[in-house]
N, C-alpha and C. Protein backbone atom coordinates (compact mmCIF):
# COMPACT_ATOMS: atom_id res chain seq x y z
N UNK A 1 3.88 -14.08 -4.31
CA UNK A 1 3.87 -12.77 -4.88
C UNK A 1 4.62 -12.83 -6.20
N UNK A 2 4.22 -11.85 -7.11
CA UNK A 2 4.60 -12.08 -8.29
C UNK A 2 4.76 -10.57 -9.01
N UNK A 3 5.86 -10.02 -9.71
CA UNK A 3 6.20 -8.70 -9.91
C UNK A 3 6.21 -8.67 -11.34
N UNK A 4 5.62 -7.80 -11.85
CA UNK A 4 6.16 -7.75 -13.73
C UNK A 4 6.26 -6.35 -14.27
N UNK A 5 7.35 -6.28 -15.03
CA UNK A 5 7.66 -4.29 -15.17
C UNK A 5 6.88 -4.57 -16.56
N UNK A 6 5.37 -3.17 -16.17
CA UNK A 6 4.70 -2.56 -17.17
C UNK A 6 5.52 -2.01 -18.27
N UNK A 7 6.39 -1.13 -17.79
CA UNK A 7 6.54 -0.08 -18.34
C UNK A 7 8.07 0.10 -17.27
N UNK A 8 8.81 1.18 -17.84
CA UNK A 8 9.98 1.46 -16.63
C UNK A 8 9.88 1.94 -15.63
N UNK A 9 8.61 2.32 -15.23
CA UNK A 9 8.51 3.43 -13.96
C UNK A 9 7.27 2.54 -13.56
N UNK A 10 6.56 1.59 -14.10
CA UNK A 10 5.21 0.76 -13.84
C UNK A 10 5.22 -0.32 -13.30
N UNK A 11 4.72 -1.27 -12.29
CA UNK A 11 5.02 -2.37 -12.01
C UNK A 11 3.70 -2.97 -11.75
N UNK A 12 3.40 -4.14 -11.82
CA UNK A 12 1.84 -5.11 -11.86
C UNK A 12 2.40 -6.19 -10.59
N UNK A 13 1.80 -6.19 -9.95
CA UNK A 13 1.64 -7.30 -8.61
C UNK A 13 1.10 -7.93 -8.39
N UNK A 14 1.22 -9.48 -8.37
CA UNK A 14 -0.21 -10.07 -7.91
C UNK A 14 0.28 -10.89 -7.02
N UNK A 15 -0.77 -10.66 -5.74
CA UNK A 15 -0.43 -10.81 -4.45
C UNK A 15 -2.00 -11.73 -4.15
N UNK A 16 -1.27 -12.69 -3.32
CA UNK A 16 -2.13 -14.03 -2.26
C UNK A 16 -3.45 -12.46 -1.30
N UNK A 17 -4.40 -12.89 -0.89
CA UNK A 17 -4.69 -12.22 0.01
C UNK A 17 -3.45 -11.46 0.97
N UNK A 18 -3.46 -12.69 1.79
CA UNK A 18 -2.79 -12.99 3.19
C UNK A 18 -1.31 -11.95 2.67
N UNK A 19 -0.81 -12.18 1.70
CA UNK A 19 0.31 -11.13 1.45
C UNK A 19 0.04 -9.53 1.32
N UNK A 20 -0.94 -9.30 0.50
CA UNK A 20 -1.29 -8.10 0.51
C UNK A 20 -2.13 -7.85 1.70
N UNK A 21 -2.66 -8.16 2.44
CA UNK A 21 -3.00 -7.82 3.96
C UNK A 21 -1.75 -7.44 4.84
N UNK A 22 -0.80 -8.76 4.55
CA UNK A 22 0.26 -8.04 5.71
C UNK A 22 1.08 -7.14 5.33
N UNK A 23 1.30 -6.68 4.02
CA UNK A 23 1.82 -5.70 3.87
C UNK A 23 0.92 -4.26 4.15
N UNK A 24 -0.16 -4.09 3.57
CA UNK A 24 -1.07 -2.84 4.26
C UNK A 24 -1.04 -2.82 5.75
N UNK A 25 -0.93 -4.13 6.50
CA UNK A 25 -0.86 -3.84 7.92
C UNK A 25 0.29 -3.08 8.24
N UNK A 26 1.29 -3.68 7.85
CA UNK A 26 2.89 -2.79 7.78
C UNK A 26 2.49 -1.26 8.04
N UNK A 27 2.19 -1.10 6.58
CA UNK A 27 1.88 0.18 6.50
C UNK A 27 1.06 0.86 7.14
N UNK A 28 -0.27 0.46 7.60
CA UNK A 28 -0.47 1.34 9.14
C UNK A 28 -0.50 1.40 10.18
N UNK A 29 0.81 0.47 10.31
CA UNK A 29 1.43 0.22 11.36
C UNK A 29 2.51 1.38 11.52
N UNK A 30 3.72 1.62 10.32
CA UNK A 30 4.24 2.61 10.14
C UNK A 30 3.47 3.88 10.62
N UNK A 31 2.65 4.20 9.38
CA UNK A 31 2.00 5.46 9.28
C UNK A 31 1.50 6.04 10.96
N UNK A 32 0.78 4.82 11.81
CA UNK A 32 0.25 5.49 12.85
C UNK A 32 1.00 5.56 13.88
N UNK A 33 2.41 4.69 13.72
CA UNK A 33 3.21 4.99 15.14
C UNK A 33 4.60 4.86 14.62
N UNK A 34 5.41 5.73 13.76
CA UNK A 34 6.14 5.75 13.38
C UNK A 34 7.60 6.14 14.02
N UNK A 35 8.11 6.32 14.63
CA UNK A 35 9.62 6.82 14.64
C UNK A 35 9.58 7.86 14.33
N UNK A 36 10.10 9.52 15.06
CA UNK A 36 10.56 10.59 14.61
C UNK A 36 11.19 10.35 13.40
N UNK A 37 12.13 10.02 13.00
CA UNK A 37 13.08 10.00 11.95
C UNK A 37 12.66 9.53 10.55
N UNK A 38 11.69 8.88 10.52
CA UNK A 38 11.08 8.63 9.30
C UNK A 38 10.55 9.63 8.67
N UNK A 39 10.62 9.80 7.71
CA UNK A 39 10.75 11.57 6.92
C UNK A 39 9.29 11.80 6.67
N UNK A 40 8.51 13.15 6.88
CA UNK A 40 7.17 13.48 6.80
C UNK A 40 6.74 13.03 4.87
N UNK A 41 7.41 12.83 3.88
CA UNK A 41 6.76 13.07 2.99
C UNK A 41 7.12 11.44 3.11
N UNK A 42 7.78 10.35 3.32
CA UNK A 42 7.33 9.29 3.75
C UNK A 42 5.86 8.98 3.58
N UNK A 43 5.39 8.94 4.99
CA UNK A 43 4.62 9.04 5.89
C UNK A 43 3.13 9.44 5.25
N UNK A 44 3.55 10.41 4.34
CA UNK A 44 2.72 11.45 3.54
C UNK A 44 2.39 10.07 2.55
N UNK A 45 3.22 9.54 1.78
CA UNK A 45 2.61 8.86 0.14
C UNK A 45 2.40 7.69 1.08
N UNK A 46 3.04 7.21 2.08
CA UNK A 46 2.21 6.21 2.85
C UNK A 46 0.92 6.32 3.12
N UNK A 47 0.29 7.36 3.45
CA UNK A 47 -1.04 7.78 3.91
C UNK A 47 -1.90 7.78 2.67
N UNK A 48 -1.16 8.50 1.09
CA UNK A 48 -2.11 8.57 0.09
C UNK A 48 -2.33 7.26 0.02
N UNK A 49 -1.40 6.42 -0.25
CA UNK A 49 -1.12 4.82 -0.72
C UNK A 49 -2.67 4.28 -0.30
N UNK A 50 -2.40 4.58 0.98
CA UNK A 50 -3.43 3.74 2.12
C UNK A 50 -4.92 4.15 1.76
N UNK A 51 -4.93 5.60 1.38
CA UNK A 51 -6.33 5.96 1.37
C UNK A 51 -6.66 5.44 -0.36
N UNK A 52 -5.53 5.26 -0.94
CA UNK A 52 -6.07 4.71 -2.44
C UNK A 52 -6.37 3.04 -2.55
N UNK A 53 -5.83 2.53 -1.82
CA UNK A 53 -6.34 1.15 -1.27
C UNK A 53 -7.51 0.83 -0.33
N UNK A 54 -8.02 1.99 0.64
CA UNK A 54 -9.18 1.50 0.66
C UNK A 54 -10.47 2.06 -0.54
N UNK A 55 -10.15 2.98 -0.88
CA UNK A 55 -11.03 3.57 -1.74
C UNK A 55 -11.34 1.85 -2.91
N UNK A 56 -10.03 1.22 -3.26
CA UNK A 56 -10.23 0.19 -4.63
C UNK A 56 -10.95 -0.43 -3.84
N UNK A 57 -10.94 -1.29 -2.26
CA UNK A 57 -11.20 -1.80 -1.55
C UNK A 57 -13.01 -1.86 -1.87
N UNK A 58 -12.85 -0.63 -1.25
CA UNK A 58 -14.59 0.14 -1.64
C UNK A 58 -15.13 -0.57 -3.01
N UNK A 59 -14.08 -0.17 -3.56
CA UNK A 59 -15.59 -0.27 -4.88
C UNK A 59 -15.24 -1.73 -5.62
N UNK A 60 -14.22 -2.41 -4.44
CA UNK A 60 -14.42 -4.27 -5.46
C UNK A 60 -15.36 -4.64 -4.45
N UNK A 61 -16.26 -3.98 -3.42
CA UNK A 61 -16.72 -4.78 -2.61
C UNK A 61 -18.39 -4.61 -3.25
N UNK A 62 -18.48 -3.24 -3.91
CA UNK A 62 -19.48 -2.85 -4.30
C UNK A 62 -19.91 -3.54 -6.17
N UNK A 63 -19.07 -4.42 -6.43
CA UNK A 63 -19.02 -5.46 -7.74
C UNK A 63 -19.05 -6.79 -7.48
């Protein structure tokens, strides 16, 4: 994995498959069986996150 600041608030990632898989797994792993205590707006940009990753998902499959 590899991190580079765009910008101050921007960051570029480039991730192995196998890395960026297990991290989305993480995440709906979180999202669908989470712990009370993990805070709803959490949970919340976890969920957008997720639905904006399959959406890119979508359309590199469709190129």
């Amino acid at each position: 994995m590899e991190l580079e600041r765009v910008r101050p608030l921007v960051l570029r990632g480039t991730f192995h498959a196998y890395e960026l898989a297990a991290l989305v797994a993480a995440a709906r792993y979180v999202v669908e069986s989470a712990p009370a205590e993990v805070p709803r707006e959490a949970l919340d940009q976890l969920t957008r996150l997720l639905a904006d990753y399959d959406q890119q998902v979508r359309e590199l499959a469709t190129t």
